[in-house]
ModelCIF file with pLDDT and N, C-alpha, C, O atoms, coordinates in Angstrom:
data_MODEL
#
_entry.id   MODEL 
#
_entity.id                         1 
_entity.type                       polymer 
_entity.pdbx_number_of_molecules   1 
#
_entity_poly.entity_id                      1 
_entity_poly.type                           'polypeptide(L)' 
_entity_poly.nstd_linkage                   no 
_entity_poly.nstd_monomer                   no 
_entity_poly.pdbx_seq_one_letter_code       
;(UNK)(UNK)(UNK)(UNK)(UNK)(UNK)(UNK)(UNK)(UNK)(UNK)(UNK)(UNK)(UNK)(UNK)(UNK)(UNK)
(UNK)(UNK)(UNK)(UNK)(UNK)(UNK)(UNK)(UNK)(UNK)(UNK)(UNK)(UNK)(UNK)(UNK)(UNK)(UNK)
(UNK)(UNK)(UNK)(UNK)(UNK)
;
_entity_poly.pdbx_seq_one_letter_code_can   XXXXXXXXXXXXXXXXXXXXXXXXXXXXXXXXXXXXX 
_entity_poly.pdbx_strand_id                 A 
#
loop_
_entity_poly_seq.entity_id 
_entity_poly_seq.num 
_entity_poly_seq.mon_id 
_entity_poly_seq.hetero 
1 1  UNK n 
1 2  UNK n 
1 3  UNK n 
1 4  UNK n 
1 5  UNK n 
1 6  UNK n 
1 7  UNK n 
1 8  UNK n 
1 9  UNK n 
1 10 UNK n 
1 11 UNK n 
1 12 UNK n 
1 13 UNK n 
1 14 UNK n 
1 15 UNK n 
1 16 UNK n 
1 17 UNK n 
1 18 UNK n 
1 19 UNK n 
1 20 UNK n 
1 21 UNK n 
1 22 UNK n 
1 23 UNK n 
1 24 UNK n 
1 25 UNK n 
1 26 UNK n 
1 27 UNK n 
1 28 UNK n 
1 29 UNK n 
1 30 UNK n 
1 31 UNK n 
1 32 UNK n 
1 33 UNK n 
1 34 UNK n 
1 35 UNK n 
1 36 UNK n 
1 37 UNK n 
#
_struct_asym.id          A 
_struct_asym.entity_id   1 
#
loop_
_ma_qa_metric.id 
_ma_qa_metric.mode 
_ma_qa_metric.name 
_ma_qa_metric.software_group_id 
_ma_qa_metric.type 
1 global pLDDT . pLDDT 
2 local  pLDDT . pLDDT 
#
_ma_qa_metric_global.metric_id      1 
_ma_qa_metric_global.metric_value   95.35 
_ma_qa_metric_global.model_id       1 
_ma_qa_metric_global.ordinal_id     1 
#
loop_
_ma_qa_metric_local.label_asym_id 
_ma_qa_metric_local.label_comp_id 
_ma_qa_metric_local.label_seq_id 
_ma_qa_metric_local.metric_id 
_ma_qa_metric_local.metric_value 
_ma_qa_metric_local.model_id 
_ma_qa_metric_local.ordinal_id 
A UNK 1  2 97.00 1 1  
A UNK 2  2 97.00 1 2  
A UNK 3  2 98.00 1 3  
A UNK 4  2 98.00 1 4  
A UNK 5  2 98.00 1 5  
A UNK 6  2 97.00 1 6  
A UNK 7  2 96.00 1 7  
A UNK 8  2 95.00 1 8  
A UNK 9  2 93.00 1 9  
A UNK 10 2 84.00 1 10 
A UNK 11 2 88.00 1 11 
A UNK 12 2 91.00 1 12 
A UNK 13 2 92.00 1 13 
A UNK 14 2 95.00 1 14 
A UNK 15 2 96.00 1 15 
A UNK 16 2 97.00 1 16 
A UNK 17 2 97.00 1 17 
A UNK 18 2 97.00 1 18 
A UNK 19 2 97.00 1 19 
A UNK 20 2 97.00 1 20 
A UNK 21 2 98.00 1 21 
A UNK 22 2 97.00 1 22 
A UNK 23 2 96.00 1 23 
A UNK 24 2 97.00 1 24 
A UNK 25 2 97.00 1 25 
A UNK 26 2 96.00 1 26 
A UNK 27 2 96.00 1 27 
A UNK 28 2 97.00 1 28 
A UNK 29 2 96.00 1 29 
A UNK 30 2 95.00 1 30 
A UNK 31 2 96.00 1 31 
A UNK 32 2 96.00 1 32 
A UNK 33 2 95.00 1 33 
A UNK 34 2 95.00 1 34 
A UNK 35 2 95.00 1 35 
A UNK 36 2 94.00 1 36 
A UNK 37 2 92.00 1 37 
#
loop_
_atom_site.group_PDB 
_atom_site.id 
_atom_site.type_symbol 
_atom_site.label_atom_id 
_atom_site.label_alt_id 
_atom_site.label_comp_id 
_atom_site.label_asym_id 
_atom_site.label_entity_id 
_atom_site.label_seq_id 
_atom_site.pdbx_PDB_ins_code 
_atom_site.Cartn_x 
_atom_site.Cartn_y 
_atom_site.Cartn_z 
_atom_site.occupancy 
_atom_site.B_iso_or_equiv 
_atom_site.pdbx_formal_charge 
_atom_site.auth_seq_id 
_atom_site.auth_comp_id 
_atom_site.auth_asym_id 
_atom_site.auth_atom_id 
_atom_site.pdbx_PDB_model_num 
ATOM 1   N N  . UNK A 1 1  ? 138.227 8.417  82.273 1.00 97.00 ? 1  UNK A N  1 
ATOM 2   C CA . UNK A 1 1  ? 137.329 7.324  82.681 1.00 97.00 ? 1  UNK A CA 1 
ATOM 3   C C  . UNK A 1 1  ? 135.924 7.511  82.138 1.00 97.00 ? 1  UNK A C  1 
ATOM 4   O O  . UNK A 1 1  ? 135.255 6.482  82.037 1.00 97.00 ? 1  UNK A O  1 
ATOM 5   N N  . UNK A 1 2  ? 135.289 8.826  81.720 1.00 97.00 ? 2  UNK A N  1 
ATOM 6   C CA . UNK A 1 2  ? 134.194 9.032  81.553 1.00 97.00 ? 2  UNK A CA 1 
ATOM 7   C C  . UNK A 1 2  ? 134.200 8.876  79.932 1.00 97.00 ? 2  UNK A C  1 
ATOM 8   O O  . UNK A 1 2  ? 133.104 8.555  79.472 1.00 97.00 ? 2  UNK A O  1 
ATOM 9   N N  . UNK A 1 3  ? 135.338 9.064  78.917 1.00 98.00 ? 3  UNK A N  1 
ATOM 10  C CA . UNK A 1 3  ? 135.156 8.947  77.717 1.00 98.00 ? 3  UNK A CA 1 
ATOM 11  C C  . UNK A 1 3  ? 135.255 10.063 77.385 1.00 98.00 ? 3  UNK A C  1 
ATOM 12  O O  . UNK A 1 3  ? 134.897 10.270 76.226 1.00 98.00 ? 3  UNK A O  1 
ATOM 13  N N  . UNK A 1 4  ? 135.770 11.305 78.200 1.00 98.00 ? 4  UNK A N  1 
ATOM 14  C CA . UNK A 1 4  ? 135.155 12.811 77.408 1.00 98.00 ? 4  UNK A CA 1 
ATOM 15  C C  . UNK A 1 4  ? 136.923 12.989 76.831 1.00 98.00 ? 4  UNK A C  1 
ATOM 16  O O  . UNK A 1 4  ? 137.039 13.764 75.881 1.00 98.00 ? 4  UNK A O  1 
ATOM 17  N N  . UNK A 1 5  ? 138.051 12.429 77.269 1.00 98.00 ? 5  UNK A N  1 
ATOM 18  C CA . UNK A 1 5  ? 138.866 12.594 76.842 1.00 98.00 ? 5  UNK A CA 1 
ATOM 19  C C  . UNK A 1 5  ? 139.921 11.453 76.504 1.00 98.00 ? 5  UNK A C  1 
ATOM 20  O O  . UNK A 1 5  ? 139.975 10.570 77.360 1.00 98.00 ? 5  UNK A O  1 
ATOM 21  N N  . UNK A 1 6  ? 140.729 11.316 75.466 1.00 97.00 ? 6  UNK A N  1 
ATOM 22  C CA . UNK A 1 6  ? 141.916 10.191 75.810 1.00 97.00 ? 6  UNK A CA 1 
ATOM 23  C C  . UNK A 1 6  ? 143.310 10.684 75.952 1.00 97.00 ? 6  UNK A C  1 
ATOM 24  O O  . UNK A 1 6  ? 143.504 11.899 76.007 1.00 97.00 ? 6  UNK A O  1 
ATOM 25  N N  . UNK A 1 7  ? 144.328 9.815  76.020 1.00 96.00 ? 7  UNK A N  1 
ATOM 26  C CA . UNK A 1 7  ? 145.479 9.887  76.279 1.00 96.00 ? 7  UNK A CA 1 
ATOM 27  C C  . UNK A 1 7  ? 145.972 9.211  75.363 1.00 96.00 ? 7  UNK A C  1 
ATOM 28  O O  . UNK A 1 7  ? 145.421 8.222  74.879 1.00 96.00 ? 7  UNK A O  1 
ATOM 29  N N  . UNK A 1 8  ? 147.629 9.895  74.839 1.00 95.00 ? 8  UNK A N  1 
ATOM 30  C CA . UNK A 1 8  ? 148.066 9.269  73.885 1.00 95.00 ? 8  UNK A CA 1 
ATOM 31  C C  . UNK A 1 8  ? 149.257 9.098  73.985 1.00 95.00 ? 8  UNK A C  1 
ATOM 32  O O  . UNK A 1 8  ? 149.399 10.317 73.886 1.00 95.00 ? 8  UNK A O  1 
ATOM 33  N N  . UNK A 1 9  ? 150.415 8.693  74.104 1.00 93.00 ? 9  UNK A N  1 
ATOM 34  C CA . UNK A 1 9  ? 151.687 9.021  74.338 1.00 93.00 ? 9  UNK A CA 1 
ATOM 35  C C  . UNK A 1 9  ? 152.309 9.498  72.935 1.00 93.00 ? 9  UNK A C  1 
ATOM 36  O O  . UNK A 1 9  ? 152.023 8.868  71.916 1.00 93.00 ? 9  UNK A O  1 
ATOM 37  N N  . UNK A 1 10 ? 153.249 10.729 72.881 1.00 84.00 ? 10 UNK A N  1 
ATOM 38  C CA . UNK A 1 10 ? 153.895 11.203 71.750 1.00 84.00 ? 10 UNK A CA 1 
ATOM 39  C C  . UNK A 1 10 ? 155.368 11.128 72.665 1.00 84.00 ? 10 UNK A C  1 
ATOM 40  O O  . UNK A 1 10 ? 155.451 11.695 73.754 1.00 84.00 ? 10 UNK A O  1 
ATOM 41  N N  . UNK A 1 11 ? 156.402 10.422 72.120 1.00 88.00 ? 11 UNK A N  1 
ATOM 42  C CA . UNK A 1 11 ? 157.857 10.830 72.353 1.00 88.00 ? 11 UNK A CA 1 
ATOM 43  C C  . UNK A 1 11 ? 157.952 10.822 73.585 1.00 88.00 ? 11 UNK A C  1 
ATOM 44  O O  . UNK A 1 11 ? 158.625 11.586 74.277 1.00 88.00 ? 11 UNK A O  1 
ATOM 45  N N  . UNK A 1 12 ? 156.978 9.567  74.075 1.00 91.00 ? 12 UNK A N  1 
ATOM 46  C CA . UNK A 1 12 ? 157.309 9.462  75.701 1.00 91.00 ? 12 UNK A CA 1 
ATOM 47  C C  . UNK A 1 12 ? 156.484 10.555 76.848 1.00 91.00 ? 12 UNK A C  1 
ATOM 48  O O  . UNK A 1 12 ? 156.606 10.476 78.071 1.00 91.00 ? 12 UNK A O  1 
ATOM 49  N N  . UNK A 1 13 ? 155.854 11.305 76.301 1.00 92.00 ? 13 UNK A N  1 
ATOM 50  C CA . UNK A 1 13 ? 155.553 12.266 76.608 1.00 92.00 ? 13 UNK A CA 1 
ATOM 51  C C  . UNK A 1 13 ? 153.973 11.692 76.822 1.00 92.00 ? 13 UNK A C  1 
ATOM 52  O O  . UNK A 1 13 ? 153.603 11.140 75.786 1.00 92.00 ? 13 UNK A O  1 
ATOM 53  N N  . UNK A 1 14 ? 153.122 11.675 77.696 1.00 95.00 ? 14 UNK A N  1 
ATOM 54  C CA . UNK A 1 14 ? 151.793 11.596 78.124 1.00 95.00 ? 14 UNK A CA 1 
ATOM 55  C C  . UNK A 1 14 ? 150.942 13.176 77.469 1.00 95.00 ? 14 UNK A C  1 
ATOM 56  O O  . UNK A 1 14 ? 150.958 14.249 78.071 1.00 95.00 ? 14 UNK A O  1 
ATOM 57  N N  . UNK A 1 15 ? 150.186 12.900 75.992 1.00 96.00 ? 15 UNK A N  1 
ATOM 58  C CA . UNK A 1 15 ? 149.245 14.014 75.973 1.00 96.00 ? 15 UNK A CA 1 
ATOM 59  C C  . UNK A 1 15 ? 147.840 13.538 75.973 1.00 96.00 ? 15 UNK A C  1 
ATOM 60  O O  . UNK A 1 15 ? 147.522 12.366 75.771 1.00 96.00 ? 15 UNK A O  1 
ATOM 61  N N  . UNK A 1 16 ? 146.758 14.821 76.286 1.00 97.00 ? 16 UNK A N  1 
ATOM 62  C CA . UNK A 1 16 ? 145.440 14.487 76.087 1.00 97.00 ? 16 UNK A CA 1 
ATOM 63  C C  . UNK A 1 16 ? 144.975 15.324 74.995 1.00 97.00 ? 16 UNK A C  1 
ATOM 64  O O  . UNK A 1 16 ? 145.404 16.380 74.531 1.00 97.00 ? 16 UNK A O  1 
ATOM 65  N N  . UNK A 1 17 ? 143.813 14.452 74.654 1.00 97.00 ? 17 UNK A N  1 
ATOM 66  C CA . UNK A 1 17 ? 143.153 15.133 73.559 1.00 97.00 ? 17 UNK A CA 1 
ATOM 67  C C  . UNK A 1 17 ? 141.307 14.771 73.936 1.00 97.00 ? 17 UNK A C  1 
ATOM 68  O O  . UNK A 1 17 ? 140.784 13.726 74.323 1.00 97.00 ? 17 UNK A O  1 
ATOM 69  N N  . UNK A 1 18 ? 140.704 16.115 73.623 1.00 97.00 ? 18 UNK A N  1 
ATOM 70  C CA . UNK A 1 18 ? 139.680 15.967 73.519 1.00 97.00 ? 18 UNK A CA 1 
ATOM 71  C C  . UNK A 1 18 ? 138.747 14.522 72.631 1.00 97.00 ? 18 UNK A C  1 
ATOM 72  O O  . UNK A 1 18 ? 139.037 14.383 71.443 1.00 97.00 ? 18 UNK A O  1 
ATOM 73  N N  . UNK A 1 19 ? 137.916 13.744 73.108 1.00 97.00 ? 19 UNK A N  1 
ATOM 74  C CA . UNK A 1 19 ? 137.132 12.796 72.537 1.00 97.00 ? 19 UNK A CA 1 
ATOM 75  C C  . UNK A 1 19 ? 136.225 13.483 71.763 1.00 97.00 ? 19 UNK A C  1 
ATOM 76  O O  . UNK A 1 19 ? 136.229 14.708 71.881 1.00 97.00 ? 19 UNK A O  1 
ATOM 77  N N  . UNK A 1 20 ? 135.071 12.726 70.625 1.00 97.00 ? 20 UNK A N  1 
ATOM 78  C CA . UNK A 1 20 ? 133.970 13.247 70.073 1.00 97.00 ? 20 UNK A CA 1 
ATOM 79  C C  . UNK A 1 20 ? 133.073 13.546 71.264 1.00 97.00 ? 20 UNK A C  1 
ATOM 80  O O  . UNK A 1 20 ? 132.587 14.676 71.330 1.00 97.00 ? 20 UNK A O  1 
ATOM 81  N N  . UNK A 1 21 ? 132.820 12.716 72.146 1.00 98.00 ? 21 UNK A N  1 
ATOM 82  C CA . UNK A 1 21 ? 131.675 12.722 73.466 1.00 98.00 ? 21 UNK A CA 1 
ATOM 83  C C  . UNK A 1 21 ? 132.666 14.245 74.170 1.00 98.00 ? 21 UNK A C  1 
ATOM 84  O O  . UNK A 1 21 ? 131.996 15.251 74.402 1.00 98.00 ? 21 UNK A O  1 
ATOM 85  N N  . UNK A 1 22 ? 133.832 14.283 74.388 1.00 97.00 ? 22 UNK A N  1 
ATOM 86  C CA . UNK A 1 22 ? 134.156 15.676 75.584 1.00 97.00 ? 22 UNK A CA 1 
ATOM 87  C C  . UNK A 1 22 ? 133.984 17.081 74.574 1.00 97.00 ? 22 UNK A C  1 
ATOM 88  O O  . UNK A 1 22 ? 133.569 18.158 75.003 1.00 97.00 ? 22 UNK A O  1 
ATOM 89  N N  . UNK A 1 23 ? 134.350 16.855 73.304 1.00 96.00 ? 23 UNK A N  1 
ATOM 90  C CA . UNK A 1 23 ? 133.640 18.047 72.680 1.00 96.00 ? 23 UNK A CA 1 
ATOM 91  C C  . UNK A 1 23 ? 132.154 18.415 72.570 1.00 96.00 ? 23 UNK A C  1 
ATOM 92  O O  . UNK A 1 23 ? 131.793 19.591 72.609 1.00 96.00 ? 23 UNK A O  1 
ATOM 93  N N  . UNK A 1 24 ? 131.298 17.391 72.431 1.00 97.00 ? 24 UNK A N  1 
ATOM 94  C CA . UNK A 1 24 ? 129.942 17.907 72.793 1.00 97.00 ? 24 UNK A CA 1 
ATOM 95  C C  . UNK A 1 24 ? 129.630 18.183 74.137 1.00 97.00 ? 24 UNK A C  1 
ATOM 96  O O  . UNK A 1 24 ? 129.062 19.234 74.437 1.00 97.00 ? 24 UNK A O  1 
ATOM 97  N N  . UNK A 1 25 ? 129.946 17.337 74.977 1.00 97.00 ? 25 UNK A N  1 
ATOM 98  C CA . UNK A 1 25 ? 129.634 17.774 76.427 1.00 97.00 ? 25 UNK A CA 1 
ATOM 99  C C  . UNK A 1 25 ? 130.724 19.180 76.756 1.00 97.00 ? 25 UNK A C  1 
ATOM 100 O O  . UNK A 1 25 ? 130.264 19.634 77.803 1.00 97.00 ? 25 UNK A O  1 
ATOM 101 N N  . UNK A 1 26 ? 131.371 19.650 76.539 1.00 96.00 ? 26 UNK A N  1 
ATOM 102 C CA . UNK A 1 26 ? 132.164 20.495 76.448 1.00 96.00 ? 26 UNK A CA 1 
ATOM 103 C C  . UNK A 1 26 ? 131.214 22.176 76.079 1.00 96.00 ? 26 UNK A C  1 
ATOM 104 O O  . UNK A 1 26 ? 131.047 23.187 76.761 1.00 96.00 ? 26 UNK A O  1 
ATOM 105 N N  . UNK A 1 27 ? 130.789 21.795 74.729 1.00 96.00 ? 27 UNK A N  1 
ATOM 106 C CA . UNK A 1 27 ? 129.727 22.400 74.165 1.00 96.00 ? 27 UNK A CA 1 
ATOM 107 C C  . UNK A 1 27 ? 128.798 22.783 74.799 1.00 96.00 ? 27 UNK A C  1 
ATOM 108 O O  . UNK A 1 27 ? 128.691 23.957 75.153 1.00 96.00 ? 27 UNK A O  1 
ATOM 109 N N  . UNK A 1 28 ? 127.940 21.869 75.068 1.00 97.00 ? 28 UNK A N  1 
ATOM 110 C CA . UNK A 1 28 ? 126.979 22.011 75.992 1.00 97.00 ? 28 UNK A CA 1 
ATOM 111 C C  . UNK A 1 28 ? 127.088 22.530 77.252 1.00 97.00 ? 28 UNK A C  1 
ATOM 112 O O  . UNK A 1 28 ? 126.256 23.295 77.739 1.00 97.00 ? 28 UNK A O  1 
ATOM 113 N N  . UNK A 1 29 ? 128.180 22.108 77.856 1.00 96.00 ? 29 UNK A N  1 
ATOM 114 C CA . UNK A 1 29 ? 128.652 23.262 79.305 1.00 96.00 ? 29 UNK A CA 1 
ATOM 115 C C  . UNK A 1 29 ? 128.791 24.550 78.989 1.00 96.00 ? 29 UNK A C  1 
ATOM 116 O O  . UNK A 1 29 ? 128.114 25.487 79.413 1.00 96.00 ? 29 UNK A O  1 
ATOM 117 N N  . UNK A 1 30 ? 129.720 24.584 78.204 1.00 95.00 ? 30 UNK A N  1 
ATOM 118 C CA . UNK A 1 30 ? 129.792 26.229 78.014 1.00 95.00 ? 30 UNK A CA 1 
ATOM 119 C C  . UNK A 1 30 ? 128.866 27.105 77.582 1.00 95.00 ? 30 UNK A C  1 
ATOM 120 O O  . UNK A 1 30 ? 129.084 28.300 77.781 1.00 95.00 ? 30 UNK A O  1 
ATOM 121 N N  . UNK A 1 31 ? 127.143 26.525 76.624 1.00 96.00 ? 31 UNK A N  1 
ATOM 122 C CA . UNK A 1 31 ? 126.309 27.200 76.903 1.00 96.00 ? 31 UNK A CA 1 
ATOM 123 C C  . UNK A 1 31 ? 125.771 27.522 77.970 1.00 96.00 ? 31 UNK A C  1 
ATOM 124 O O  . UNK A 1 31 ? 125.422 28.674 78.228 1.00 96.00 ? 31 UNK A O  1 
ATOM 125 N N  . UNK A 1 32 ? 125.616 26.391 78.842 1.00 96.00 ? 32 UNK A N  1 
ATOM 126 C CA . UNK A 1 32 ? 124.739 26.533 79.980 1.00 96.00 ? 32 UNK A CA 1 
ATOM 127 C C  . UNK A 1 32 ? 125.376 27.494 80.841 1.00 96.00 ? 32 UNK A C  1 
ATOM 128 O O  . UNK A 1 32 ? 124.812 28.036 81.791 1.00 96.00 ? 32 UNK A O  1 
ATOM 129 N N  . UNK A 1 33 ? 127.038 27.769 80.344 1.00 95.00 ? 33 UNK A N  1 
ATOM 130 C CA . UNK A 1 33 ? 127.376 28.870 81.641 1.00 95.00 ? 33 UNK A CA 1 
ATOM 131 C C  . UNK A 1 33 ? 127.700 30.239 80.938 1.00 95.00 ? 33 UNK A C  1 
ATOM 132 O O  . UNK A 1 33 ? 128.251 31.084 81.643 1.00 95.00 ? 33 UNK A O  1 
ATOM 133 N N  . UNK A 1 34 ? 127.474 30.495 79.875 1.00 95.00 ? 34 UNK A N  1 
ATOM 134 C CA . UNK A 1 34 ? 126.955 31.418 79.245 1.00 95.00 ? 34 UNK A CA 1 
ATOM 135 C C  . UNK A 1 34 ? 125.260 31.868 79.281 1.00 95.00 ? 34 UNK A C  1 
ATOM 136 O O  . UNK A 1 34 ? 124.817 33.014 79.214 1.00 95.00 ? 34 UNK A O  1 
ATOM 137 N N  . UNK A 1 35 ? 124.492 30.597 79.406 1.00 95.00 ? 35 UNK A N  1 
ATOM 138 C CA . UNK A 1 35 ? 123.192 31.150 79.616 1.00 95.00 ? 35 UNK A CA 1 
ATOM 139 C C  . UNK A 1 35 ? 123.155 31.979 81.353 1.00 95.00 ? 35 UNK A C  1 
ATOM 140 O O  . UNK A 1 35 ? 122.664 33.054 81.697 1.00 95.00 ? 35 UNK A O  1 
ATOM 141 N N  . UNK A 1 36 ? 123.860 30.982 82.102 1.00 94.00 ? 36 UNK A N  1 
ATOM 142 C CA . UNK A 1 36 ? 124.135 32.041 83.356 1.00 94.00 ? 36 UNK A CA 1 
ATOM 143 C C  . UNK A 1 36 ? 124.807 33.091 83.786 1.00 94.00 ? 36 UNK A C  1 
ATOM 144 O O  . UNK A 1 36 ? 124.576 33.804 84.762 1.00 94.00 ? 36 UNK A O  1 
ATOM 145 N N  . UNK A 1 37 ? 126.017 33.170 82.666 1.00 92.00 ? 37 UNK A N  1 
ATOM 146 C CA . UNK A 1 37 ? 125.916 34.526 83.068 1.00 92.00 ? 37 UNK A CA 1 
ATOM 147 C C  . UNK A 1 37 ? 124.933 35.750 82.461 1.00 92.00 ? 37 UNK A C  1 
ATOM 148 O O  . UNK A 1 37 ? 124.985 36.881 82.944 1.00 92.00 ? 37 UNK A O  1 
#
């Protein structure tokens, strides 16, 4: 819903895949919780 990821169906099968927007925000989280630890 937020855009950070979509959904695609392969072979009936429901997968997700990272968006351009959930890889940067993605990015950006994992510094900030690297800057804390």
């Amino acid at each position: 819903s937020d855009g950070l990821i979509e959904a695609t169906e392969v072979a009936g099968q429901c997968r997700y895949r990272l968006t351009h927007a959930g890889a940067g925000t993605l990015s950006i989280r994992i510094a900030m919780m690297s800057r804390f630890v």
